[in-house]
N, C-alpha and C. Protein backbone atom coordinates (compact mmCIF):
# COMPACT_ATOMS: atom_id res chain seq x y z
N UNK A 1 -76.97 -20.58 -215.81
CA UNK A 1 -75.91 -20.69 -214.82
C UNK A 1 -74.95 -21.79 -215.27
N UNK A 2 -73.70 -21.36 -215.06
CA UNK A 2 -72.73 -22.22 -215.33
C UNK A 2 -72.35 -23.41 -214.16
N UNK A 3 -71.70 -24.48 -214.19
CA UNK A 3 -70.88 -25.06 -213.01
C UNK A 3 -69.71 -26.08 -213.24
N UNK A 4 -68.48 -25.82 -212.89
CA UNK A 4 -67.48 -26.34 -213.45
C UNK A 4 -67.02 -27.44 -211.95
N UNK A 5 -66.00 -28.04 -212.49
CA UNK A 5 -65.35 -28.84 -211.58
C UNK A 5 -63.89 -29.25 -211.61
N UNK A 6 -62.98 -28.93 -210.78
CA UNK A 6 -61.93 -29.43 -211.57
C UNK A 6 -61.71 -30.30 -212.22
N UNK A 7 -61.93 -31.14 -210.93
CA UNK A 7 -61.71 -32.71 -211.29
C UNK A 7 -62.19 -33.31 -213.17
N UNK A 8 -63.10 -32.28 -213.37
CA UNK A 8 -63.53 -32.62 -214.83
C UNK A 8 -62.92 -31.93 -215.82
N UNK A 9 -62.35 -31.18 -215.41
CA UNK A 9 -61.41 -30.00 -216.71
C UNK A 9 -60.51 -30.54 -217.31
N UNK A 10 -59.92 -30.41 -218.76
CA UNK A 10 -58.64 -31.00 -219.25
C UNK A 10 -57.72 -29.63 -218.61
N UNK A 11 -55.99 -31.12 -218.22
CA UNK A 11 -55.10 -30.49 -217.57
C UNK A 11 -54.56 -30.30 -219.09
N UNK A 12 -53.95 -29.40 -218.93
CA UNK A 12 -52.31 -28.78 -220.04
C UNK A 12 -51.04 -28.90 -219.09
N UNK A 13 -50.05 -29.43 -219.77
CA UNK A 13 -48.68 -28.95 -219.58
C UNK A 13 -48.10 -27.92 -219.94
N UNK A 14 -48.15 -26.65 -219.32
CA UNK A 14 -47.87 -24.86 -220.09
C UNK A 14 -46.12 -25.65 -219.97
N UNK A 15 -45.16 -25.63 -219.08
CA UNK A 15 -43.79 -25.59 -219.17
C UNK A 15 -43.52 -27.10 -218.10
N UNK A 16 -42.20 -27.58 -218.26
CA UNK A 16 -42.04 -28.98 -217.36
C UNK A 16 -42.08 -28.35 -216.13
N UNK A 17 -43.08 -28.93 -215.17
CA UNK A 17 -42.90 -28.67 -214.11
C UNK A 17 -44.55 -28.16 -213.76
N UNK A 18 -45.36 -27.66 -214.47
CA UNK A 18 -46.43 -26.66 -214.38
C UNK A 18 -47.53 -27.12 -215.32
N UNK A 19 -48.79 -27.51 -214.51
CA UNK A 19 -49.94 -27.82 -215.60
C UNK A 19 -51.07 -26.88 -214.94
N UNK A 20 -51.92 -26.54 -216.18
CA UNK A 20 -53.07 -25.98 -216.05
C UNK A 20 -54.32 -26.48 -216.03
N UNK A 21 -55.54 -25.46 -215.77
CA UNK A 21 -56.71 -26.08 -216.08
C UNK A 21 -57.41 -24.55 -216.27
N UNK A 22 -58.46 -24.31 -217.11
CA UNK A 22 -58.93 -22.84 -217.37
C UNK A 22 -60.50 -23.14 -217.53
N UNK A 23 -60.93 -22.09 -216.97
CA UNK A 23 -62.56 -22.10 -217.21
C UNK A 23 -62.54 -20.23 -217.79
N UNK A 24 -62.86 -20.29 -219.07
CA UNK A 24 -63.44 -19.00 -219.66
C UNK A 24 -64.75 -18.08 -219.45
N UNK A 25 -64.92 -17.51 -219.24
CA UNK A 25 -66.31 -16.85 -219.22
C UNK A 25 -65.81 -15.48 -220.30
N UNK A 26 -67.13 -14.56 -220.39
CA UNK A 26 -67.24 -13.42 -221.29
C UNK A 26 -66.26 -12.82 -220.80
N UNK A 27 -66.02 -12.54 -219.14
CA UNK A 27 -65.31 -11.08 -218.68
C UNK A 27 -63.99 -12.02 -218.08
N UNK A 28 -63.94 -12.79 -217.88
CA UNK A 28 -62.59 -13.10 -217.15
C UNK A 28 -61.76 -14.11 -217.49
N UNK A 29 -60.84 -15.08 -217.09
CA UNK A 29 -60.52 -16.25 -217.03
C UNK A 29 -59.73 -17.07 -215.73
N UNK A 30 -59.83 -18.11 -215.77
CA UNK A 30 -59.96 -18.62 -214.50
C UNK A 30 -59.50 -19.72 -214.47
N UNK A 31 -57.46 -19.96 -213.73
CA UNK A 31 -57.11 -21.00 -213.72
C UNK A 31 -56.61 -21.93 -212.34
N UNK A 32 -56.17 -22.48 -212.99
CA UNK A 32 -55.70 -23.50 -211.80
C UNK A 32 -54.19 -24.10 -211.90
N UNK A 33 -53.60 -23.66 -211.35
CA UNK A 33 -52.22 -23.67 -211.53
C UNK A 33 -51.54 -25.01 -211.09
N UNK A 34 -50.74 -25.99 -211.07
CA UNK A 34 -50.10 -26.72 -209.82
C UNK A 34 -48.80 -26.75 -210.84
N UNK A 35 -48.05 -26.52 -209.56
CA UNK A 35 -46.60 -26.44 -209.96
C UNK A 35 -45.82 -27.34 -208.93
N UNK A 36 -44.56 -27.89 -209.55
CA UNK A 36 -43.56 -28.77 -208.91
C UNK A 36 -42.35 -28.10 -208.68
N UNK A 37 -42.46 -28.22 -207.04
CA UNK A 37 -41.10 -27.40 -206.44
C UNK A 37 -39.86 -27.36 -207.90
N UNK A 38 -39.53 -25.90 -207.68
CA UNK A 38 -38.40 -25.59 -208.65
C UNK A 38 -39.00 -25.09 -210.36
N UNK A 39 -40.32 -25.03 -210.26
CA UNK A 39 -40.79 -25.05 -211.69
C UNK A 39 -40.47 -23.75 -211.83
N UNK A 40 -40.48 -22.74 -213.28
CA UNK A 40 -40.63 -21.29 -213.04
C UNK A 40 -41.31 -20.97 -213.99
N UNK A 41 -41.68 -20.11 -214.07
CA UNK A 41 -43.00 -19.28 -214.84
C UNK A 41 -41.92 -18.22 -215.35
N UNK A 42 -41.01 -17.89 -216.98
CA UNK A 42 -40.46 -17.04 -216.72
C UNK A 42 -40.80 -15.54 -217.00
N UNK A 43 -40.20 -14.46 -216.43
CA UNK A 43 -40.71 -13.31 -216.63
C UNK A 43 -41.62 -12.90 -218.03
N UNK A 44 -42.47 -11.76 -217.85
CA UNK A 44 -43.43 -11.87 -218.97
C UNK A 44 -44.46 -10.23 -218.34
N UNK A 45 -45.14 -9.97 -219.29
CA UNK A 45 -46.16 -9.36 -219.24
C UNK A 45 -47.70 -9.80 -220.57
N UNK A 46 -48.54 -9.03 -219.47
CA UNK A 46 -49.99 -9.07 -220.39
C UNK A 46 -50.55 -7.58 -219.95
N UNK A 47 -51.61 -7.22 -220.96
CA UNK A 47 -52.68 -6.27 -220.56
C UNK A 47 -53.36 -6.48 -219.58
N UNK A 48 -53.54 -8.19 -219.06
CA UNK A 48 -54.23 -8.17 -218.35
C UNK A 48 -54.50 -8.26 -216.74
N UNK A 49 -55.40 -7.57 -215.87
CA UNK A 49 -55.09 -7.54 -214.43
C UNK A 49 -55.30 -8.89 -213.93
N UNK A 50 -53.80 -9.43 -213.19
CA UNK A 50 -54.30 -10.56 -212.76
C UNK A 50 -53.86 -11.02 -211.01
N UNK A 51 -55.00 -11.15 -210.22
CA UNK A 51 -54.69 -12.22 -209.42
C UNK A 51 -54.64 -13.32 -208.88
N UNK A 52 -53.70 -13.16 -208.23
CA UNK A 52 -52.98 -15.26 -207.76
C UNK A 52 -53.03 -14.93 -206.20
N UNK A 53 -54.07 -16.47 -206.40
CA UNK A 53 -54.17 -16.66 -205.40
C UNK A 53 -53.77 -17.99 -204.79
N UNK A 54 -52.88 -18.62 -203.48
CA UNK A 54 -52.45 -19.33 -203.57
C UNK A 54 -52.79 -20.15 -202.21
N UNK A 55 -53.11 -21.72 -203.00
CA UNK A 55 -53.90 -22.56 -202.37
C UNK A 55 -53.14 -23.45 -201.22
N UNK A 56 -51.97 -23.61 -201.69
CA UNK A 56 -50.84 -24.69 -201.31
C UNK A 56 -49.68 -24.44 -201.94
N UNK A 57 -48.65 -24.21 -200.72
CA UNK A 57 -47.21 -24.19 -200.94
C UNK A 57 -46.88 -22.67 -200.69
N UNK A 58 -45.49 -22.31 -201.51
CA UNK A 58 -44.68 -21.15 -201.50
C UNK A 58 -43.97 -20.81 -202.81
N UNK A 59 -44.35 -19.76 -203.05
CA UNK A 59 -44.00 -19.68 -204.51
C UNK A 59 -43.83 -17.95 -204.35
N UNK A 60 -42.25 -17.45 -204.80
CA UNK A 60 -41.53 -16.55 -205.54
C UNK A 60 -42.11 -15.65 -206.12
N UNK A 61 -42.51 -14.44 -206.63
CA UNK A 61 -43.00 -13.74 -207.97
C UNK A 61 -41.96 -12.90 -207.36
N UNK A 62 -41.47 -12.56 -208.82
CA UNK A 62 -40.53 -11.10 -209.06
C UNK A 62 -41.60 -10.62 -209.75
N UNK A 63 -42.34 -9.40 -209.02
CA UNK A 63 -43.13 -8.25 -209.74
C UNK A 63 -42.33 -7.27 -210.06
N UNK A 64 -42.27 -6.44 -211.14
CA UNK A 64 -41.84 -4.72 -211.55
C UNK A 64 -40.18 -4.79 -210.59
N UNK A 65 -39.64 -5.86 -210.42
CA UNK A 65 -37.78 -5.73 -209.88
C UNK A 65 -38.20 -6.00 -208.31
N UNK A 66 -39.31 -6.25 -207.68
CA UNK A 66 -39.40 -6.53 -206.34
C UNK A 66 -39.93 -7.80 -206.01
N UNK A 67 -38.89 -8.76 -205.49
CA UNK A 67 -39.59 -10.19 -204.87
C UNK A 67 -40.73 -10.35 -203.91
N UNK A 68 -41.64 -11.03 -203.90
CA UNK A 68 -42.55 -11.46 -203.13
C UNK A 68 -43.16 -12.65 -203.13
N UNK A 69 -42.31 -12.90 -201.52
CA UNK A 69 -42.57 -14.31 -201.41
C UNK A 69 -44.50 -14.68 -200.59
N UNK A 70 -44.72 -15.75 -201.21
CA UNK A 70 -46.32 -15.93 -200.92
C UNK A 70 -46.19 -17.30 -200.12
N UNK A 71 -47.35 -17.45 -199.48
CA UNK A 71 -47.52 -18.74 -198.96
C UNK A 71 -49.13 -18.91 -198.65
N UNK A 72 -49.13 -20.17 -199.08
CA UNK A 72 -51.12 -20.62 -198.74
C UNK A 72 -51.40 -19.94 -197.98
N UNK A 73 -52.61 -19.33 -199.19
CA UNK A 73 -53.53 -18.16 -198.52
C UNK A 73 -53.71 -16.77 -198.62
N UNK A 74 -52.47 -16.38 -199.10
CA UNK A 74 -52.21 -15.38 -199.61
C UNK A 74 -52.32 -14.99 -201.25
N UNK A 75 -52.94 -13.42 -200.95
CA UNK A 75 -53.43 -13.14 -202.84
C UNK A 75 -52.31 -11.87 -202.87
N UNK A 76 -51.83 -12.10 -204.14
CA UNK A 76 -51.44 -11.14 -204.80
C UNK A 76 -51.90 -10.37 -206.04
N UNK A 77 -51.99 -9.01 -205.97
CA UNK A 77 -52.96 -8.91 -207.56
C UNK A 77 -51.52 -8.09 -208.30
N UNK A 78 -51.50 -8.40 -209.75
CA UNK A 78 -50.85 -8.43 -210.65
C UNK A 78 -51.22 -6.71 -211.37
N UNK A 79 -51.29 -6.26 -211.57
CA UNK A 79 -51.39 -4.94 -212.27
C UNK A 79 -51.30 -5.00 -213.82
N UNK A 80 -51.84 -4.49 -214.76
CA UNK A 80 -52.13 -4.60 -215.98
C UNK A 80 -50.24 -4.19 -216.82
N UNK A 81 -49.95 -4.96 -217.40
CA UNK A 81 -48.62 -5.29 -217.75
C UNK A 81 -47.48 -4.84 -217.35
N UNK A 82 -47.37 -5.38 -216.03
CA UNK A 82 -46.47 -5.67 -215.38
C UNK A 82 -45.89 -6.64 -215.59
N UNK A 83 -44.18 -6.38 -215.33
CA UNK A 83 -43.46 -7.83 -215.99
C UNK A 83 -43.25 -8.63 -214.36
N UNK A 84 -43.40 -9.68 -214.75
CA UNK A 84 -43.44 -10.70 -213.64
C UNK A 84 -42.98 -12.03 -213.75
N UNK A 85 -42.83 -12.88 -212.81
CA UNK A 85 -42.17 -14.29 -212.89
C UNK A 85 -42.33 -14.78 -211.72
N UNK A 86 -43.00 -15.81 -212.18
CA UNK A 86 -42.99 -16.71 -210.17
C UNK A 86 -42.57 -18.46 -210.58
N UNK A 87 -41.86 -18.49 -209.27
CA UNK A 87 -40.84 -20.13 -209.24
C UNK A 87 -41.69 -20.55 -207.69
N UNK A 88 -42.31 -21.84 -208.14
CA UNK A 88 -42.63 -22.43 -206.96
C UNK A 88 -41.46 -22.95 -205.65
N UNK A 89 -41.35 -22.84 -204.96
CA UNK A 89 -40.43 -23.12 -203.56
C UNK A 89 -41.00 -24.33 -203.22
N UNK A 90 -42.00 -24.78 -202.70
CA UNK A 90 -42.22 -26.06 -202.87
C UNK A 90 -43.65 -26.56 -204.19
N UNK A 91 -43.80 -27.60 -204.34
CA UNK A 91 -44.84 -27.95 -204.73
C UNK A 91 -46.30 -26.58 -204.27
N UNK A 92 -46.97 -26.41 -204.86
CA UNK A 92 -47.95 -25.40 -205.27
C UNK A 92 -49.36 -25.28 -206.04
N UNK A 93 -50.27 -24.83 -205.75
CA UNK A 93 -51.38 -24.60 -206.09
C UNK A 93 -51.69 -23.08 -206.23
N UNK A 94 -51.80 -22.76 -207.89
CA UNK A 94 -52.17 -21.47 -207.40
C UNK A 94 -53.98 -21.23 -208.48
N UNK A 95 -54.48 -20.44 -207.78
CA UNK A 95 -55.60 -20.19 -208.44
C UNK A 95 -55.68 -18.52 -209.33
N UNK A 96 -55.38 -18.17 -210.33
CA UNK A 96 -55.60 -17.45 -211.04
C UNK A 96 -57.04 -17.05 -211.66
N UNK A 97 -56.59 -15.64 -211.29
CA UNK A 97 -58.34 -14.83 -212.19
C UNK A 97 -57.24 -13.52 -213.21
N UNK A 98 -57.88 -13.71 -214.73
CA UNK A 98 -57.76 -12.90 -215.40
C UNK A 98 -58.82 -12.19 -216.28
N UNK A 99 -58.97 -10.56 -216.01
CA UNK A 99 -59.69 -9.76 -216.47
C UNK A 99 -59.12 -8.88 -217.47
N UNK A 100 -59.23 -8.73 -218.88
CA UNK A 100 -60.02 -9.42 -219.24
C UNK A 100 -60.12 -10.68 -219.45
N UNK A 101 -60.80 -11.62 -220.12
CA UNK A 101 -61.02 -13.06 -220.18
C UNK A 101 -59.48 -12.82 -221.36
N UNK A 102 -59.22 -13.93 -220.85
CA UNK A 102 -57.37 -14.35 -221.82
C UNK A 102 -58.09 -15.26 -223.32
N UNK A 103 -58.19 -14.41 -224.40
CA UNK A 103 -59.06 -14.60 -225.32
C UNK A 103 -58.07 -15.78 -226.49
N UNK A 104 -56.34 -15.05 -226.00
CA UNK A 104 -55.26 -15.62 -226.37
C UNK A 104 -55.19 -17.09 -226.27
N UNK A 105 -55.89 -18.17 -225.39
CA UNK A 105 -56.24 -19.42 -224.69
C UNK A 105 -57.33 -19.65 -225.21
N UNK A 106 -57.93 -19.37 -225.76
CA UNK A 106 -59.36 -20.11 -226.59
C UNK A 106 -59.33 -21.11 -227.26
């Protein structure tokens, strides 16, 4: 059995504004998002199915040409390469699961 913690994970800076934290396993991957009001994630696709789930704040995604706005608490699931982009509205927490495991991040 595994057991992680945030508090113990190394953060990354992916873009200004947005740091990570990832825990890998065989089948999935598993992050931790926090973003600073105004940050953006810009549009993009992967193979892989992903959802966000969001801990704290309000944050934007343009999925497939349709906006959807989220707010703590709310999950959105991502569909296997779909182009997408999300801009935090305020400060943000989001928790990400990707299946398959994002092998690309190793």
């Amino acid at each position: 059995m595994d057991t992680y913690n945030w508090d113990r994970l190394p953060v990354e800076q992916v873009i200004p504004g947005v740091t990570r934290q990832v825990i890998h396993t065989p089948s999935m991957t598993i992050l931790q998002l926090k973003f600073n009001r105004g940050a953006l994630v810009a549009m993009h696709s992967h193979f892989h199915e992903q959802v966000s789930m969001l801990m704290k704040g309000k944050v934007r995604f343009e999925l497939d040409g349709q906006e959807i706005h989220l707010q703590a608490g709310e999950i959105l699931r991502i569909p296997s390469n779909a182009l997408h982009s999300a801009e935090a509205l305020e400060d943000a927490v989001l928790l990400d699961v990707f299946t398959p495991a994002r092998t690309d991040w190793q």
